[in-house]
Protein backbone atom coordinates (compact mmCIF):
# COMPACT_ATOMS: atom_id res chain seq x y z
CA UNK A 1 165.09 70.07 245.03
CA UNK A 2 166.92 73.27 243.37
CA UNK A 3 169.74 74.73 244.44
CA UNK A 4 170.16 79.25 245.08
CA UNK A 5 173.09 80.36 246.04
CA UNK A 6 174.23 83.64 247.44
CA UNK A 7 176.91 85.85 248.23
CA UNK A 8 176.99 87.42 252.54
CA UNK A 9 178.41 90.48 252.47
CA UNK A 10 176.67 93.17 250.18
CA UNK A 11 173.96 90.87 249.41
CA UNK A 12 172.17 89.60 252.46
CA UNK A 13 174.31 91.05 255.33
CA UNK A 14 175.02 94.92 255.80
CA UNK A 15 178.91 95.38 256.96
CA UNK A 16 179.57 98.36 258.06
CA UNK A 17 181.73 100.31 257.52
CA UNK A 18 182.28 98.55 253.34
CA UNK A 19 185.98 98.06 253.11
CA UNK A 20 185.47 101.16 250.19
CA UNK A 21 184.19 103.49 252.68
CA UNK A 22 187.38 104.57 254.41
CA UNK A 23 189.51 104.26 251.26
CA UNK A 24 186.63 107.03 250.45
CA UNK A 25 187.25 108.92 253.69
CA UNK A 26 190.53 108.97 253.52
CA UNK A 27 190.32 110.46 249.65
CA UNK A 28 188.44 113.44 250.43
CA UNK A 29 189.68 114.45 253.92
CA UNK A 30 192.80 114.76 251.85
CA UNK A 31 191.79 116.92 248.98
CA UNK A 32 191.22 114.08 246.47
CA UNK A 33 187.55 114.49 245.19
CA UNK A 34 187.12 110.65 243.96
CA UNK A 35 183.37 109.57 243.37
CA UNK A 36 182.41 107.09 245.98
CA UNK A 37 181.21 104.43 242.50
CA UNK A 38 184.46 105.08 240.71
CA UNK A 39 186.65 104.33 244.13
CA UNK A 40 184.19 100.41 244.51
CA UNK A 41 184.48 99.71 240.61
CA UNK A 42 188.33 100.26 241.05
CA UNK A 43 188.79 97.93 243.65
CA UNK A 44 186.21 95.80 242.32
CA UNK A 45 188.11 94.85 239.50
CA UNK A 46 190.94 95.21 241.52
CA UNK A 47 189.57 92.15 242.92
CA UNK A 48 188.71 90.37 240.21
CA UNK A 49 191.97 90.65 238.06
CA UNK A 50 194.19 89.54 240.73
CA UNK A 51 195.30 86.80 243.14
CA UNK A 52 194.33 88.65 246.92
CA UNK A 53 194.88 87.86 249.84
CA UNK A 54 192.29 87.82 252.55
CA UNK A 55 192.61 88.03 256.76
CA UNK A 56 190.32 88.09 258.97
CA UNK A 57 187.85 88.35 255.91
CA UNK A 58 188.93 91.65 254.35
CA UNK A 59 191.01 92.18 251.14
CA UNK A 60 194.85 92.31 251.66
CA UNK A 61 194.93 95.67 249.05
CA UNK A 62 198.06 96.58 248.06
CA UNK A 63 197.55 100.42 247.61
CA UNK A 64 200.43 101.33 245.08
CA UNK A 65 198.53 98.91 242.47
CA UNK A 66 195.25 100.89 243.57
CA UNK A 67 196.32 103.95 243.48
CA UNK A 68 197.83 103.27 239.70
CA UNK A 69 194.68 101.72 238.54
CA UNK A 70 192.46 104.35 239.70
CA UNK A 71 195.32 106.99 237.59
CA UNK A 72 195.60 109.37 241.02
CA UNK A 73 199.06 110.55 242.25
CA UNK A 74 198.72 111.22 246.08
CA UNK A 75 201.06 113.02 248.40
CA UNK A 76 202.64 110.84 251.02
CA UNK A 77 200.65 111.87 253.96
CA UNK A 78 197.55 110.83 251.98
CA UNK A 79 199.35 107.07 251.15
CA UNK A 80 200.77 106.38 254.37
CA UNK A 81 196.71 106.71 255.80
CA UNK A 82 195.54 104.56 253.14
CA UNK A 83 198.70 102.22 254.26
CA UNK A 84 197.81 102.44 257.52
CA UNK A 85 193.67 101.81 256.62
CA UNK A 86 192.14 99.47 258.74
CA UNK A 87 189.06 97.80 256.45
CA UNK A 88 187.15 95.36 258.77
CA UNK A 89 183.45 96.04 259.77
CA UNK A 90 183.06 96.86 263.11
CA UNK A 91 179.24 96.12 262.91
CA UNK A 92 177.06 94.10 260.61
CA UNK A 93 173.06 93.61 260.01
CA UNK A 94 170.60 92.03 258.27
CA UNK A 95 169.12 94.30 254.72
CA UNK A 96 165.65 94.78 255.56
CA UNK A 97 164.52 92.63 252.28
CA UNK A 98 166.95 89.56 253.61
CA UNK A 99 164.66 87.71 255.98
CA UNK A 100 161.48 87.84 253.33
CA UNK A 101 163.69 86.77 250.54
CA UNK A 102 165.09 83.85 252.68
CA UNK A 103 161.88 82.84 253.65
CA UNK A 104 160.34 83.03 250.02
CA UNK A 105 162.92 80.48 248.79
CA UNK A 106 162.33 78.34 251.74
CA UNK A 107 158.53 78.34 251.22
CA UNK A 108 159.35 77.56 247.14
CA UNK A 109 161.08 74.50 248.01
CA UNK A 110 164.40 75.47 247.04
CA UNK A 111 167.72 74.21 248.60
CA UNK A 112 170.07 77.49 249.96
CA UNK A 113 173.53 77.75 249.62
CA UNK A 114 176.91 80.49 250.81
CA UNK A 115 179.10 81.03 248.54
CA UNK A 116 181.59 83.75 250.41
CA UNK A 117 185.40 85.50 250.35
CA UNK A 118 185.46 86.11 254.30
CA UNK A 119 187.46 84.19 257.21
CA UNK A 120 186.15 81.83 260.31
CA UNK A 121 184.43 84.62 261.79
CA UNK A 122 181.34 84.29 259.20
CA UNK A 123 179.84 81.35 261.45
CA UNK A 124 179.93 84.09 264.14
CA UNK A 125 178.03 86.53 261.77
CA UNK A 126 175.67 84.21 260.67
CA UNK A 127 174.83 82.59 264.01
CA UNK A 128 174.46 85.82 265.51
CA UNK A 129 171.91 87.24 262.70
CA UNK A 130 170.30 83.85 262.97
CA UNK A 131 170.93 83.06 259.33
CA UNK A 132 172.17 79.28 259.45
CA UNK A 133 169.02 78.26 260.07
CA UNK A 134 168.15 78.86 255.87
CA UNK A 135 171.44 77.28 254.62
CA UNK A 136 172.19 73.87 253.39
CA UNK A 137 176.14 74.49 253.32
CA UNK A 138 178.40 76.96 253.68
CA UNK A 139 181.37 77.61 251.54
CA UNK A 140 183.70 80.00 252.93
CA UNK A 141 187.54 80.98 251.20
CA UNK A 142 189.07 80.44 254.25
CA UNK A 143 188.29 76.86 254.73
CA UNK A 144 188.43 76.31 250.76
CA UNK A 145 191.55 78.05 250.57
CA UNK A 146 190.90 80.04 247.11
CA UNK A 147 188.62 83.22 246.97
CA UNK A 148 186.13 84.07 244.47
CA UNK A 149 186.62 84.86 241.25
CA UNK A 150 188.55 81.39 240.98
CA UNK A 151 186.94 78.57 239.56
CA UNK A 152 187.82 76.23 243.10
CA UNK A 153 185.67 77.77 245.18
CA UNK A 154 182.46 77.38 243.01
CA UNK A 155 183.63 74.05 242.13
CA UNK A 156 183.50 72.85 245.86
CA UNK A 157 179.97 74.60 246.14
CA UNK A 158 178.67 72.78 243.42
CA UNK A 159 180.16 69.67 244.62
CA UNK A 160 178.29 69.94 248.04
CA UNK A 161 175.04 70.51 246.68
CA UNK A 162 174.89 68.14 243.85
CA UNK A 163 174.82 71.06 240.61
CA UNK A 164 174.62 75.03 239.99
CA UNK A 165 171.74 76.99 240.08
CA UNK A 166 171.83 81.02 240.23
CA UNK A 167 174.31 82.79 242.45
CA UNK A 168 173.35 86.04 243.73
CA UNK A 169 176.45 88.61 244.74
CA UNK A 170 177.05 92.48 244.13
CA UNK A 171 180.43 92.43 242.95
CA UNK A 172 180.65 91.87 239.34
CA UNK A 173 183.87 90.83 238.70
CA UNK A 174 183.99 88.71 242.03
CA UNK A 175 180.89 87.46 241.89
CA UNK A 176 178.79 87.64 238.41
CA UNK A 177 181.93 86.87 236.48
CA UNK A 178 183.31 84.60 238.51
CA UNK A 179 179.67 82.71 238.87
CA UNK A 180 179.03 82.91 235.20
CA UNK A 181 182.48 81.47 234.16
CA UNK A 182 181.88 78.48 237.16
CA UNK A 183 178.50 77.32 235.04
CA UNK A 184 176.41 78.97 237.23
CA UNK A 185 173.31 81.55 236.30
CA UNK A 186 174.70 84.60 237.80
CA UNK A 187 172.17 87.73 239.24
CA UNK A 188 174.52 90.61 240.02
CA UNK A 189 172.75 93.00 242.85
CA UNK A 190 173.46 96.38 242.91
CA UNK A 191 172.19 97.88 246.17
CA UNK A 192 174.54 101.33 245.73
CA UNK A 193 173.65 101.51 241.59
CA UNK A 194 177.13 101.67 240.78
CA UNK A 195 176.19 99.37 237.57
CA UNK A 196 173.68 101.21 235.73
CA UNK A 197 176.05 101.27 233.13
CA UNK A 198 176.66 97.52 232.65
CA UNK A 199 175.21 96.35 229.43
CA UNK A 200 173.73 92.33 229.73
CA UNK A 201 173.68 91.46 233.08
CA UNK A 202 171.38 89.91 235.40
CA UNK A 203 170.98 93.02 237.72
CA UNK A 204 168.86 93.72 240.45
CA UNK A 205 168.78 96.65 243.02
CA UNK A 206 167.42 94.68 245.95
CA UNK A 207 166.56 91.06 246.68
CA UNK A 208 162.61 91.38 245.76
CA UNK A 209 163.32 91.67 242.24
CA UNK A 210 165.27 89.04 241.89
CA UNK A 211 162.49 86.74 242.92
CA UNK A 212 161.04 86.60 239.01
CA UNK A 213 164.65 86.12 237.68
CA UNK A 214 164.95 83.35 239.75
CA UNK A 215 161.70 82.15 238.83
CA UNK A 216 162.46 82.44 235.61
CA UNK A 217 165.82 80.86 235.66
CA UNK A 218 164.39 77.24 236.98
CA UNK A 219 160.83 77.91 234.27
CA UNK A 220 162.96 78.44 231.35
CA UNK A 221 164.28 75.17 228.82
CA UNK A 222 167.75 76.55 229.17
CA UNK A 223 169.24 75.48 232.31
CA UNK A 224 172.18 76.95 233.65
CA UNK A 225 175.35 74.36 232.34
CA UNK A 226 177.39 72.56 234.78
């Protein structure tokens, strides 16, 4: 039986409010007109080029690096509120394409799989949306102790379920990049279109269409490597 595996937050669980969201807020209540996309790419690769920390599930972001990357000098009434930013979710949901996507791979025979950067509190999440039910394991950062983009994490995923298979997740350099560089046939979902602009990728807007990539990922001769 084939193994999917997927990414929670962004990809088949709604957080609210996305840890970019107040950095957003914060931006324009101060005078700072910063495109929502250009303020997620930033910390996306923020993410993805360095060693973070994570508590309670969220990114430890240190704002000085952020700030530099994204090339915007801030007064320091705008910096001590992004200091002072608390990023958790206060709510999360289900997207409303997560249930019939679940249930398609179930009824296709295929074997399901987390592959996730969040804390202890995902069992919580995932009990309460009554989404263990699908899974076959869980692989969570906190219990591995290393995060995506590193190599460990996948490496304990593929472990538990016996080989790779396609990993969906919608951040690129988290997720695609660190999927694709683990052997594993990444789909990259971009729910917000903030990666229109990305040339070769796997990308999909919602979890419907990638049901033919996936399809077409376990038809074709060339099987993701391990």
């Amino acid at each position: 039986m084939a193994s999917v595996f997927l990414d929670v937050g962004g990809t088949i669980v709604d957080f609210r409010p996305n840890y970019f969201e107040p950095i957003y807020g914060v931006l324009h209540e101060n005078g700072y007109n910063v495109e929502l996309k250009t303020i997620f790419r930033t910390i996306s690769s923020y993410l993805g080029s360095r060693r973070i920390k994570f508590v309670n599930g969220n990114p430890v972001i240190n704002f000085d690096d952020f700030l530099d990357e994204i090339k915007l000098n801030v007064d320091s009434k705008t910096r001590n509120e992004l200091l002072s930013l608390d990023l958790s979710s206060s709510t999360y949901s289900i997207y409303p394409d997560t249930t019939d996507f679940l249930d398609w791979l179930g009824e296709k025979g295929f074997r399901l799989h987390i592959i996730s950067n969040a804390s202890e509190k995902l069992h919580n999440v995932l009990d309460d949306l009554d989404l263990r039910k699908y899974f076959s394991a869980i692989t969570i950062s906190y219990e591995v102790g290393a995060a995506k983009p590193s190599e460990t994490i996948f490496k304990v995923a593929s472990q538990r379920a016996g080989e790779v298979g396609p990993f969906i997740g919608d951040i690129y350099e988290v997720d695609y990049l660190g999927g694709k560089n683990a052997g594993f046939a990444p789909i990259l979902i971009d729910r917000y279109g903030f990666y229109g602009d990305l040339k070769g990728v796997q990308r999909v807007r919602n979890l419907a269409e990638a049901k033919p990539l996936i399809e077409g990922i376990f038809n074709s001769s060339i099987s993701p490597k391990g």
